[in-house]
Protein backbone atom coordinates (compact mmCIF):
# COMPACT_ATOMS: atom_id res chain seq x y z
CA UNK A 1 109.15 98.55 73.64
CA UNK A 2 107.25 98.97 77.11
CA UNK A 3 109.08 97.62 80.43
CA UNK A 4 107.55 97.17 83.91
CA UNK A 5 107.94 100.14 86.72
CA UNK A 6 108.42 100.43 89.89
CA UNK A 7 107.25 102.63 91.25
CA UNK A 8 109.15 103.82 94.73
CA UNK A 9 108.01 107.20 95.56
CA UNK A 10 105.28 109.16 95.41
CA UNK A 11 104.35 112.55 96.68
CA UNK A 12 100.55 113.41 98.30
CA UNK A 13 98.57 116.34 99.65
CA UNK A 14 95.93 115.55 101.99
CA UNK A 15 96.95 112.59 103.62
CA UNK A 16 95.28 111.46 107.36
CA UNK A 17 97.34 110.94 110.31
CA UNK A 18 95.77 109.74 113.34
CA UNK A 19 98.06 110.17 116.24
CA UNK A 20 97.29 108.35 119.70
CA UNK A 21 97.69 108.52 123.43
CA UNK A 22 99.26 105.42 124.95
CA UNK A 23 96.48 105.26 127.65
CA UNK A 24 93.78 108.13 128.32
CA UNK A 25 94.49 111.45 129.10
CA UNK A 26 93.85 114.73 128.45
CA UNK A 27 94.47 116.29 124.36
CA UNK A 28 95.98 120.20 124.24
CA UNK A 29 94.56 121.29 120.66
CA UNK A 30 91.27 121.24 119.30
CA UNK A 31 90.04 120.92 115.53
CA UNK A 32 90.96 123.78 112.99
CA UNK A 33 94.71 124.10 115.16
CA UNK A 34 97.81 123.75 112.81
CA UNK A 35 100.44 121.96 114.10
CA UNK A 36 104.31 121.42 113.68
CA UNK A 37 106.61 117.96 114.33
CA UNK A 38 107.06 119.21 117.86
CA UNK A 39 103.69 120.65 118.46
CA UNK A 40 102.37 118.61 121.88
CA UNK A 41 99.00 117.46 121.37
CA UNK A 42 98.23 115.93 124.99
CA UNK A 43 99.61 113.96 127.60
CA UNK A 44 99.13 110.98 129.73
CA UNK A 45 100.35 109.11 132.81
CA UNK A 46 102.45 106.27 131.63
CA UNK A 47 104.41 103.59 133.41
CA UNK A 48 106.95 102.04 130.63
CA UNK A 49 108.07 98.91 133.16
CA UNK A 50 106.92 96.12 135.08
CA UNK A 51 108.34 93.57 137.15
CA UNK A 52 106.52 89.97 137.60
CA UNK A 53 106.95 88.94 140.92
CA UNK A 54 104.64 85.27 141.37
CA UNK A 55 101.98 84.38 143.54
CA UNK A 56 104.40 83.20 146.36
CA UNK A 57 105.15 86.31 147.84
CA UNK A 58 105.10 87.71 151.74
CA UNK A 59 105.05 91.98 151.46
CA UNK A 60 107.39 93.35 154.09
CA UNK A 61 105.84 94.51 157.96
CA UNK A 62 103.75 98.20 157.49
CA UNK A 63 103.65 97.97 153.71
CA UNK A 64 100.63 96.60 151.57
CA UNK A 65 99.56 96.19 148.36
CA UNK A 66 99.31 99.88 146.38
CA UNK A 67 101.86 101.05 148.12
CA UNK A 68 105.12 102.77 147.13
CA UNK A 69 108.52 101.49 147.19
CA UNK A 70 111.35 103.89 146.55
CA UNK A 71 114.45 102.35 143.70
CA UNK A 72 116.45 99.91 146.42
CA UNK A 73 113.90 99.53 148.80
CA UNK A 74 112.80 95.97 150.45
CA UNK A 75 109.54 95.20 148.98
CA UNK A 76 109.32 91.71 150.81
CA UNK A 77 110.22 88.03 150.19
CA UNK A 78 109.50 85.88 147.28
CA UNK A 79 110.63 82.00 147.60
CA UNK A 80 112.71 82.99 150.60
CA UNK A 81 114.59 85.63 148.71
CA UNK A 82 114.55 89.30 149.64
CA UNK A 83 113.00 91.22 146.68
CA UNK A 84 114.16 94.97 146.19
CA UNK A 85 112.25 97.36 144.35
CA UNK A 86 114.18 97.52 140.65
CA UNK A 87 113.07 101.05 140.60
CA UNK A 88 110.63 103.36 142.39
CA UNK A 89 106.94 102.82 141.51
CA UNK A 90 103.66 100.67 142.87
CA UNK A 91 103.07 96.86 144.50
CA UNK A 92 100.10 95.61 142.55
CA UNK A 93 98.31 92.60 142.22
CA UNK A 94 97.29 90.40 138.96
CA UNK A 95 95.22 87.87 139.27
CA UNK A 96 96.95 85.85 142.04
CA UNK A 97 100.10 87.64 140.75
CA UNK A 98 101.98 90.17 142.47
CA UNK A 99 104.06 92.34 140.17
CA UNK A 100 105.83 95.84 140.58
CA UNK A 101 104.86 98.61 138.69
CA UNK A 102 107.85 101.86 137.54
CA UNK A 103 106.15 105.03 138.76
CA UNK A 104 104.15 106.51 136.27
CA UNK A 105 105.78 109.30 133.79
CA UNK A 106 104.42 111.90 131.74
CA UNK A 107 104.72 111.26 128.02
CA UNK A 108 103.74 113.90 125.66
CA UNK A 109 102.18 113.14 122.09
CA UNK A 110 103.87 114.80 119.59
CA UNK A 111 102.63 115.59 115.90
CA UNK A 112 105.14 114.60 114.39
CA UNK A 113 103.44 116.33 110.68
CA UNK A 114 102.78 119.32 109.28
CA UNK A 115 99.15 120.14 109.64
CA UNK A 116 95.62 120.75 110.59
CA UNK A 117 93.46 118.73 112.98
CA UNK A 118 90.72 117.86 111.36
CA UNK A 119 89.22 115.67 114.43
CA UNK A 120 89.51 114.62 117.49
CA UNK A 121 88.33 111.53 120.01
CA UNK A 122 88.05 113.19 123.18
CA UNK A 123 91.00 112.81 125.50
CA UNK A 124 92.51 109.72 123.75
CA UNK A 125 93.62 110.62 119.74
CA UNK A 126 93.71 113.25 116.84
CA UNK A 127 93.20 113.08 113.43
CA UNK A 128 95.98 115.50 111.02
CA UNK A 129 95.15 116.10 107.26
CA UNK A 130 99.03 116.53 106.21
CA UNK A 131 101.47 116.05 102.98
CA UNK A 132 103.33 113.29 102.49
CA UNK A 133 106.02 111.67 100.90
CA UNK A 134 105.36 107.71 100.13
CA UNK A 135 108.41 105.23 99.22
CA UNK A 136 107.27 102.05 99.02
CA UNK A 137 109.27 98.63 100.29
CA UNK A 138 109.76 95.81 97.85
CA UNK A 139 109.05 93.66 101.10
CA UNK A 140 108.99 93.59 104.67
CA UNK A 141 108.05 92.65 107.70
CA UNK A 142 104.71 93.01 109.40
CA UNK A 143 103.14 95.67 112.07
CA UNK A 144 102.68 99.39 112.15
CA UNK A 145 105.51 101.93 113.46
CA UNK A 146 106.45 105.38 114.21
CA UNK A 147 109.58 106.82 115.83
CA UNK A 148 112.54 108.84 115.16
CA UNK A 149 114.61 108.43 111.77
CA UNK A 150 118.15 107.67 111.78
CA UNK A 151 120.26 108.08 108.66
CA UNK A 152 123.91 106.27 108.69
CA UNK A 153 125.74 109.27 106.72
CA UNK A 154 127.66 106.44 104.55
CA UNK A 155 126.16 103.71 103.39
CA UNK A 156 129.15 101.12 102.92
CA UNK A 157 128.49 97.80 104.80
CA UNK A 158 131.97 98.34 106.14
CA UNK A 159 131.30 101.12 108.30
CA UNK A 160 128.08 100.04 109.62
CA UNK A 161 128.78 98.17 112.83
CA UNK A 162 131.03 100.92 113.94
CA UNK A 163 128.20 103.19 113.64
CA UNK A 164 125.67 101.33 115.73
CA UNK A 165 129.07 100.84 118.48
CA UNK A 166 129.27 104.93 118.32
CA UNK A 167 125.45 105.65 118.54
CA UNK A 168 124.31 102.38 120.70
CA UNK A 169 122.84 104.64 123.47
CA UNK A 170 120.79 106.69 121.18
CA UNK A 171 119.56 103.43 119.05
CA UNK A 172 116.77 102.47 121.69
CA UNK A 173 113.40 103.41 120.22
CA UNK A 174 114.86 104.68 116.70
CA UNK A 175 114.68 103.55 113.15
CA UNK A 176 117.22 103.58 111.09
CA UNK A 177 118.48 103.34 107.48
CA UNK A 178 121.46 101.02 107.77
CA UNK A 179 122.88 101.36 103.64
CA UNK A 180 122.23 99.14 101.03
CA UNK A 181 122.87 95.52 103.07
CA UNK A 182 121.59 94.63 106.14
CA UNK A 183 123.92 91.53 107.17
CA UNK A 184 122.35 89.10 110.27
CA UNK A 185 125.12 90.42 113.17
CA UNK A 186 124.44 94.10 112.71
CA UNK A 187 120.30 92.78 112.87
CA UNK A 188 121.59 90.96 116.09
CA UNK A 189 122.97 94.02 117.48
CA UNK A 190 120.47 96.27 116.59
CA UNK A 191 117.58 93.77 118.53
CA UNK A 192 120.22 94.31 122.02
CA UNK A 193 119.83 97.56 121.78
CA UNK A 194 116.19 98.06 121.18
CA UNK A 195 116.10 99.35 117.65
CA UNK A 196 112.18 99.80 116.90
CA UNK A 197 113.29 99.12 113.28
CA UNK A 198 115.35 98.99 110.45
CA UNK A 199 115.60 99.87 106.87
CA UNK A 200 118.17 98.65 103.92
CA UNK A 201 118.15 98.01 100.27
CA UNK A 202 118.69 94.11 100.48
CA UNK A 203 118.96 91.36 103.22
CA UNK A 204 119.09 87.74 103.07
CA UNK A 205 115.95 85.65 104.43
CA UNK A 206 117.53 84.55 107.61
CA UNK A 207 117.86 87.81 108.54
CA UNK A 208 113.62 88.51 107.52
CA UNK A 209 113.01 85.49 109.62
CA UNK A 210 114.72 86.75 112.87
CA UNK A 211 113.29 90.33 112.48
CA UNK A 212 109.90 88.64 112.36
CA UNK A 213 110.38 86.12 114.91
CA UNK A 214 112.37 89.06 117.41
CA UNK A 215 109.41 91.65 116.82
CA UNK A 216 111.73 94.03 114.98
CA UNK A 217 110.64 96.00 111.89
CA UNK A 218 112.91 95.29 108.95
CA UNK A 219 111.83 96.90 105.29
CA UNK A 220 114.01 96.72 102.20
CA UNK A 221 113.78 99.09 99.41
CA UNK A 222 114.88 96.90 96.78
CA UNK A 223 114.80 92.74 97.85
CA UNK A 224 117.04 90.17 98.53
CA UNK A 225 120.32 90.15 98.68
CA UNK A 226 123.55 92.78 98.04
CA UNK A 227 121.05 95.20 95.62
CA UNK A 228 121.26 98.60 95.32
CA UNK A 229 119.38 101.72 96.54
CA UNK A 230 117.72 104.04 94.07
CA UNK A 231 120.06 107.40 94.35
CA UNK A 232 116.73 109.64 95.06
CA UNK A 233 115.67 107.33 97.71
CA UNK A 234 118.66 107.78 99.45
CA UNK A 235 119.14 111.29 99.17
CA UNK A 236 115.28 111.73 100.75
CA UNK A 237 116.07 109.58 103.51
CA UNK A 238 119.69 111.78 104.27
CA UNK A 239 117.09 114.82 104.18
CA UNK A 240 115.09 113.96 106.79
CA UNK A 241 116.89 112.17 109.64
CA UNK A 242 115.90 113.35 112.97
CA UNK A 243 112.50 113.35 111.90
CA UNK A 244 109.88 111.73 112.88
CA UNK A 245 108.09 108.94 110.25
CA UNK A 246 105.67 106.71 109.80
CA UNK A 247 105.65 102.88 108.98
CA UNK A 248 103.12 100.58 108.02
CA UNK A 249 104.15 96.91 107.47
CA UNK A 250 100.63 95.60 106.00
CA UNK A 251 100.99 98.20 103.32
CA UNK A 252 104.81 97.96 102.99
CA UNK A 253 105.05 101.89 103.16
CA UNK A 254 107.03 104.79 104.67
CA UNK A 255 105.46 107.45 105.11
CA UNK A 256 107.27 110.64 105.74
CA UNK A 257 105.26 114.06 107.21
CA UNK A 258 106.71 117.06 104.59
CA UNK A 259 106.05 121.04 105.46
CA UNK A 260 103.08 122.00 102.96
CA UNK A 261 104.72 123.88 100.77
CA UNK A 262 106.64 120.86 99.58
CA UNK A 263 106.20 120.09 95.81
CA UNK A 264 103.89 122.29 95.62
CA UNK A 265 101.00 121.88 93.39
CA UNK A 266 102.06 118.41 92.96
CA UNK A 267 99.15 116.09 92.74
CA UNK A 268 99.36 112.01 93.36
CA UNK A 269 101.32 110.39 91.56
CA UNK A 270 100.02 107.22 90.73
CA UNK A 271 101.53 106.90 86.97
CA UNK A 272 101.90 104.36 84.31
CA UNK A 273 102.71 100.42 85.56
CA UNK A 274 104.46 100.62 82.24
CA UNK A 275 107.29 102.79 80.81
CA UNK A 276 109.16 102.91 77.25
CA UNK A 277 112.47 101.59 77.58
CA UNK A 278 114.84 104.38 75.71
CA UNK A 279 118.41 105.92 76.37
CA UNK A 280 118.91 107.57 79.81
CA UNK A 281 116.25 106.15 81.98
CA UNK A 282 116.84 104.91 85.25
CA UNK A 283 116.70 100.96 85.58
CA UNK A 284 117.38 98.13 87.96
CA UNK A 285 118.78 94.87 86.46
CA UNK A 286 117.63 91.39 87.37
CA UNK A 287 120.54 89.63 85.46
CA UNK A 288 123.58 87.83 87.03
CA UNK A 289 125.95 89.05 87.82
CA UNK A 290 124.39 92.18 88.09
CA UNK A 291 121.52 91.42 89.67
CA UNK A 292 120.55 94.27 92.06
CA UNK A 293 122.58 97.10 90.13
CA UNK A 294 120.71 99.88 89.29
CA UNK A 295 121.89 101.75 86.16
CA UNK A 296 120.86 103.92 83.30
CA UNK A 297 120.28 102.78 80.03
CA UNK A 298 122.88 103.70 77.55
CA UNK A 299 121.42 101.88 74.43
CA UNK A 300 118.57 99.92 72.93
CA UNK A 301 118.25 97.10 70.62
CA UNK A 302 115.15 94.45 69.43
CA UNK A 303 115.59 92.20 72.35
CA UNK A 304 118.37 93.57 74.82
CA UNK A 305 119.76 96.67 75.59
CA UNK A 306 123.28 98.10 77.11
CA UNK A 307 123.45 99.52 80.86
CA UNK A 308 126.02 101.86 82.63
CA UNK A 309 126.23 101.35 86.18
CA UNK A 310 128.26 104.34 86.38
CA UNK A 311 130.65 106.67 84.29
CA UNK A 312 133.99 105.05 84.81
CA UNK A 313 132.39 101.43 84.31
CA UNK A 314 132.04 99.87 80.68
CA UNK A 315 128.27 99.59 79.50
CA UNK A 316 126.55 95.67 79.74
CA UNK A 317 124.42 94.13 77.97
CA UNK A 318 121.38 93.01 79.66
CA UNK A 319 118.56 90.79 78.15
CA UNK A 320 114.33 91.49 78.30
CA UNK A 321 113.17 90.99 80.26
CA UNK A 322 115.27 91.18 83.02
CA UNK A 323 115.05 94.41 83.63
CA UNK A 324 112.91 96.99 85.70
CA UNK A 325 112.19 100.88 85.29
CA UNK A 326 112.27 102.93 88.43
CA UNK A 327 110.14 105.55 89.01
């Protein structure tokens, strides 16, 4: 007797990276360079805010448009009120808009992979032939991301809003891994403090709709609902927070940069869509009141077979076909 897989992870050599400058600058390698996570690969001028100010709007005596304002400093009068530069940077106009720019920053491009450059577009991107390790999301929600991995170090829903309260001024710009159940508050709190995105094994579809309507990745391993987390996914994801990964929504795929002597010799894995149930292989159930649980398969019979979630727990019977292999 066959069953369906899914298939979660998968390891590849050879994979492409393109990595990006913001706006144009100037790049720091050149093709046939290896490069590290924290290898710089070129910088740019950036300015990361901008304040809207209206057409209505008199600039203050011996200043003009271009001009500098220092954080705190009268700008002019818009509507009668006083307007104060929010923080040091440029008056420019928009169209019949005047809005104030920050001062521009450097920001350095980072690999973020283990690598070669293998091309380049002249003072804008790079292209990194690197190994990878895939896991794939059962769903989620649309866009392409990269950024900084966070891994909560327990995964009980308990615990997770007094993580975010402990780490909300590192959160901004991060992804993170919140456990097995991403519940609509923490999403809440995680979209004040400018998470970039967030990862689980289940959620409910309120909380899909206000990730996709609040412009927040959300991706869950396993679907809807209190589910589980394969064990190896979770022990990949503890094994590389703090490093940097790779999203894409329209693909529903992590992507995580590994050194390249990872697995090595191991080719693509793109395996069977089928597996042989037997004894001792890995399944997830899709029977209430179990639905979610992922177990291993203790026995089989002609038309069901008996599942232990764990070693203390009593084995269940579950019925095909309501059952899944993991790979």
């Amino acid at each position: 007797m066959y069953i369906p897989v899914i298939q979660k992870i998968q390891f590849k050599n050879d994979v492409l990276l393109e990595r990006a400058l913001p706006v144009k600058g100037y790049l720091t390698v050149k093709v046939g360079d290896s490069v590290q996570p924290f290898t710089k690969l070129g910088m740019s001028k950036v300015s990361y805010k901008k304040v809207l100010i209206g057409e209505d709007f008199k600039v203050t005596r011996n200043k003009k448009i271009g001009g500098y304002f220092y954080e705190g400093e009268k700008v002019g009068t818009a509507k009668s009120h006083k307007f104060y530069a929010p923080f040091s940077g440029y008056l420019q106009k928009e169209g019949n808009d005047y809005v104030f720019w920050q001062e521009e920053r450097d920001f350095w491009l980072l690999s973020g992979a283990w690598g070669t450059i293998i091309d380049i577009v002249k003072d804008k991107s790079v292209l990194i032939k690197t190994p990878v390790t895939d896991i794939k999301f059962a769903c989620s929600t649309m866009g392409d991301i990269s950024g900084e991995l966070i891994v909560f170090p327990n995964p009980e829903e308990a615990l997770i809003k007094e993580y975010f309260e402990n780490l909300s001024k590192s959160m901004f710009g991060k992804i993170i891994y919140v456990g097995e159940f991403l519940s609509t508050d923490v999403l809440k709190r995680a979209i004040e403090l400018g998470v970039l995105g967030l990862m689980a094994g289940g959620a409910d579809k309120a909380s899909l709709t206000l990730a996709k309507e609040s412009g927040i990745f959300l991706g869950l391993f396993t679907g809807f609902g209190q589910v589980s987390v394969p064990h190896q996914i979770f022990e990949i994801l503890r094994g590389v927070s703090s490093r940097f990964i790779f999203i894409s929504g329209k693909e529903r795929l992590l992507r995580i940069p590994s050194p390249e002597n990872f697995k090595e010799g191991t080719k693509d894995s793109t395996g069977s869509t089928l597996k042989k149930l037997a004894k001792g292989i890995e399944v997830i159930v899709l029977q209430k009141p179990y639905f979610g649980k992922i177990g291993i398969v203790d026995s089989v019979s002609e038309s069901s077979i008996f599942v232990r979630f764990s070693e203390k727990e009593e084995t269940v019977q579950v019925f095909i076909p309501n059952v899944l292999a993991l790979q």
